[in-house]
C-alpha atoms as a PDB file:
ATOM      1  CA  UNK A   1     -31.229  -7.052  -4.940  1.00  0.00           C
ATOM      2  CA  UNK A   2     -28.100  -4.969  -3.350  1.00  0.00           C
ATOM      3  CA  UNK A   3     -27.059  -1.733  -5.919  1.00  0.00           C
ATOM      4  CA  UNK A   4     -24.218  -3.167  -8.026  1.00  0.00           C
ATOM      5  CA  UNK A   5     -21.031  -2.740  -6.946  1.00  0.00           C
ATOM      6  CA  UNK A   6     -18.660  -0.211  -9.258  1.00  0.00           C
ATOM      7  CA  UNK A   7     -17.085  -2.995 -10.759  1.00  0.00           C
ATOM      8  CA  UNK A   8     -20.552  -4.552 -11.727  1.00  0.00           C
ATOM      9  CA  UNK A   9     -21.462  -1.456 -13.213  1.00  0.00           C
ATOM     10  CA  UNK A  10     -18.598  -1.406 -15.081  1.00  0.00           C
ATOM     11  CA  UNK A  11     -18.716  -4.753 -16.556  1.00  0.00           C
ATOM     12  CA  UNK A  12     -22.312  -4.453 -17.254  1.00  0.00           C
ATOM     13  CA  UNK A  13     -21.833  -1.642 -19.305  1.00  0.00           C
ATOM     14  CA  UNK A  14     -18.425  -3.322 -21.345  1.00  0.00           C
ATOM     15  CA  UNK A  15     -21.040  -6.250 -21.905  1.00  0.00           C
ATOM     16  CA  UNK A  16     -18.509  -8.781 -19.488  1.00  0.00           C
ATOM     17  CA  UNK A  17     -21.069  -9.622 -16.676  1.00  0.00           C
ATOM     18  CA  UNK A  18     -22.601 -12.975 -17.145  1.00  0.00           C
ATOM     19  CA  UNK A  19     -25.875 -13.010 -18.928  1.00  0.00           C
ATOM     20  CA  UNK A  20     -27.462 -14.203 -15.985  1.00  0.00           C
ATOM     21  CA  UNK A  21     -26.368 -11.451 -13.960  1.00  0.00           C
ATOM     22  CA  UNK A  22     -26.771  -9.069 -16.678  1.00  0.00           C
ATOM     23  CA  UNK A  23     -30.511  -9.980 -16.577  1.00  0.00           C
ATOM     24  CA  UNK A  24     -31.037  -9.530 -12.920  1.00  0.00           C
ATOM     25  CA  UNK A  25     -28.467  -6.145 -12.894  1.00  0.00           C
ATOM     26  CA  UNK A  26     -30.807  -4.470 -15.940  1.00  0.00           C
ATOM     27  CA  UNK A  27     -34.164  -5.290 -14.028  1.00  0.00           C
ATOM     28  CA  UNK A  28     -32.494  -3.544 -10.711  1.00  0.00           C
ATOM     29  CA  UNK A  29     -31.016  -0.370 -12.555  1.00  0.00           C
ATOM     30  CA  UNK A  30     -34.712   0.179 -13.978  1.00  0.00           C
ATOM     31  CA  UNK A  31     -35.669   0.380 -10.419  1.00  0.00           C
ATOM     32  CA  UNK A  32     -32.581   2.212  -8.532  1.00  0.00           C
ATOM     33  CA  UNK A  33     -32.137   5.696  -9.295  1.00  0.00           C
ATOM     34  CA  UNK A  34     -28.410   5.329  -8.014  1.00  0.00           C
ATOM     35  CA  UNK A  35     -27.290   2.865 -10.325  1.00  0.00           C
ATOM     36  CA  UNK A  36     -29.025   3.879 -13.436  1.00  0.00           C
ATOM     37  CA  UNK A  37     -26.955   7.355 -12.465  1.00  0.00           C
ATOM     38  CA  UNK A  38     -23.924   5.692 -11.856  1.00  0.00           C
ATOM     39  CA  UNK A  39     -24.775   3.955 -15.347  1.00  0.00           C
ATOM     40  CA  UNK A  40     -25.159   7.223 -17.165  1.00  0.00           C
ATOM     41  CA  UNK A  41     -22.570   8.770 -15.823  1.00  0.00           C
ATOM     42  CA  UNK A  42     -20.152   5.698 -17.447  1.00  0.00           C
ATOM     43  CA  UNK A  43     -22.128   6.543 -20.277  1.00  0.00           C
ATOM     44  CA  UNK A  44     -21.215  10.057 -20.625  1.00  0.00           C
ATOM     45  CA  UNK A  45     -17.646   9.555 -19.461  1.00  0.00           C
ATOM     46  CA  UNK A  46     -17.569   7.397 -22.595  1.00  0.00           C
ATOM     47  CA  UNK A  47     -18.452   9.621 -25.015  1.00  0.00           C
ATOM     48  CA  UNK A  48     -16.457  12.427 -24.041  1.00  0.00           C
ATOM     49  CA  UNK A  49     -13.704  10.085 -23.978  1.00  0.00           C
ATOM     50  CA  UNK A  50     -14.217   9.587 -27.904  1.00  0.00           C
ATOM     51  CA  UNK A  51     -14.370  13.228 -28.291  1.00  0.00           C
ATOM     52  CA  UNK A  52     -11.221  13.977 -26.455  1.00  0.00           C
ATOM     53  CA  UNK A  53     -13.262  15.952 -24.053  1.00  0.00           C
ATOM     54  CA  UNK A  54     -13.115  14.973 -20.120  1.00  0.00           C
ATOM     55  CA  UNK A  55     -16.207  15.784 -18.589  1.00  0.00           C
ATOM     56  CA  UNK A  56     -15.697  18.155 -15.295  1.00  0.00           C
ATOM     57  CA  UNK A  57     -15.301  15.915 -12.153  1.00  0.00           C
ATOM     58  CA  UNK A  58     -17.708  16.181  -9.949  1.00  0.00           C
ATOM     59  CA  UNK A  59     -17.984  17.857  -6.477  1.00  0.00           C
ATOM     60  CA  UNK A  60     -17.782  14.599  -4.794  1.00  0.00           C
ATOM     61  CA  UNK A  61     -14.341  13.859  -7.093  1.00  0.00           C
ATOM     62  CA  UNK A  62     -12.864  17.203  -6.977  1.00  0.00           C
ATOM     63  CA  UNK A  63     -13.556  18.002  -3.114  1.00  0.00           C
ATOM     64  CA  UNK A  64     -11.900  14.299  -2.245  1.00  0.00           C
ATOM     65  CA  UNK A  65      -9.219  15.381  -4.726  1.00  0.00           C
ATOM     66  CA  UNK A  66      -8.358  18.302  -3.234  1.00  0.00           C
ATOM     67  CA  UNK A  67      -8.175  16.942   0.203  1.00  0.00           C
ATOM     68  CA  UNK A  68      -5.319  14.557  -0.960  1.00  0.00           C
ATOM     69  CA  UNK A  69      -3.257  17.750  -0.735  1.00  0.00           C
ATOM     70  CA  UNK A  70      -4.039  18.656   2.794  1.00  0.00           C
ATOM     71  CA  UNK A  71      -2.341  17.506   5.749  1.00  0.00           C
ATOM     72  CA  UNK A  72      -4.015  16.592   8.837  1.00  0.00           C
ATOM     73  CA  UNK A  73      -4.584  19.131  11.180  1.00  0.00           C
ATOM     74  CA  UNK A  74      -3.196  18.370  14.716  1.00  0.00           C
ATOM     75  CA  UNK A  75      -5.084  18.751  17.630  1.00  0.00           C
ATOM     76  CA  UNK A  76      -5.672  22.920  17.592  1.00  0.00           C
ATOM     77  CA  UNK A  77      -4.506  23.780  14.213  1.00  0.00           C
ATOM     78  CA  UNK A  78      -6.220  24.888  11.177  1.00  0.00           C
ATOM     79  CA  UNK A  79      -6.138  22.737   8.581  1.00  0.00           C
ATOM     80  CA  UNK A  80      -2.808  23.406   6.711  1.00  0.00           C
ATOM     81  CA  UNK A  81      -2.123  22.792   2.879  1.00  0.00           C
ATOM     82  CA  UNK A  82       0.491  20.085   1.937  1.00  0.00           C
ATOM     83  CA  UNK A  83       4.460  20.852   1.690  1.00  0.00           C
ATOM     84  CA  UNK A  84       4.896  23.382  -1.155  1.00  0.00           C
ATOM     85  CA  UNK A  85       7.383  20.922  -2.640  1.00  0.00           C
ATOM     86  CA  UNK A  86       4.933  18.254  -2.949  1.00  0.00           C
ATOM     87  CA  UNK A  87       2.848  20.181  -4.652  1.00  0.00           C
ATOM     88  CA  UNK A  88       5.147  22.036  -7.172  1.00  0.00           C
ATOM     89  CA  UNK A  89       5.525  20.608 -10.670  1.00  0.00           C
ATOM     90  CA  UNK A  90       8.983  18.394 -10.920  1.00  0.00           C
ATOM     91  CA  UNK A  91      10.531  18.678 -14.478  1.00  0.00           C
ATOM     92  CA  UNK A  92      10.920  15.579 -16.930  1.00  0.00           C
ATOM     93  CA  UNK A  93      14.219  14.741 -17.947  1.00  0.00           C
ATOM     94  CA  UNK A  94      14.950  13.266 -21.149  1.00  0.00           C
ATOM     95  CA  UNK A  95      16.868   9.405 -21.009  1.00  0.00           C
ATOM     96  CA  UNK A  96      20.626   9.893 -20.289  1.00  0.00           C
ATOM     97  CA  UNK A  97      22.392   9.249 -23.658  1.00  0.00           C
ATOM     98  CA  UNK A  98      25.760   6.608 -23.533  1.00  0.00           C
END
């Protein structure tokens, strides 16, 4: 069996994938170190989620995070940060009142 997909994962562990499935998906993550991981990690995600605590993203997250705010070097530049104005904070306006 292939690892199980993110969207496997997640319905195994809401209890939605088919029973069937559900059998075959349990005997795999007892075998794959990457999907029981992926598993746990759902798992922890949850329960800091009850608490009102996020859990800190990890590397993988927070490194493809940050490069959303990059801009792509061109050929012979460094690797320059995103327009300042894109990243500032915009304010939120209340509803206009008739």
């Amino acid at each position: 069996m292939t690892c199980l997909s993110t969207e496997e994962l997640a319905a195994l562990f809401d209890g939605r994938l088919p029973r069937a499935r559900a059998v075959l998906a349990r005997a795999h993550l007892a075998a794959c170190p990457r999907c029981a991981s992926e598993i746990h990690r759902l798992s922890v995600a949850l329960e800091a989620a009850e608490r009102g605590a996020a859990p800190p993203p990890s590397a993988d997250l927070r490194e493809r995070a940050l490069a959303l705010g990059r801009v792509p070097a061109r050929s012979g530049d460094a690797e320059a940060p995103a327009a300042r104005e894109a990243l500032e904070p915009r304010p939120v306006l209340p509803p206009e009142r008739d």
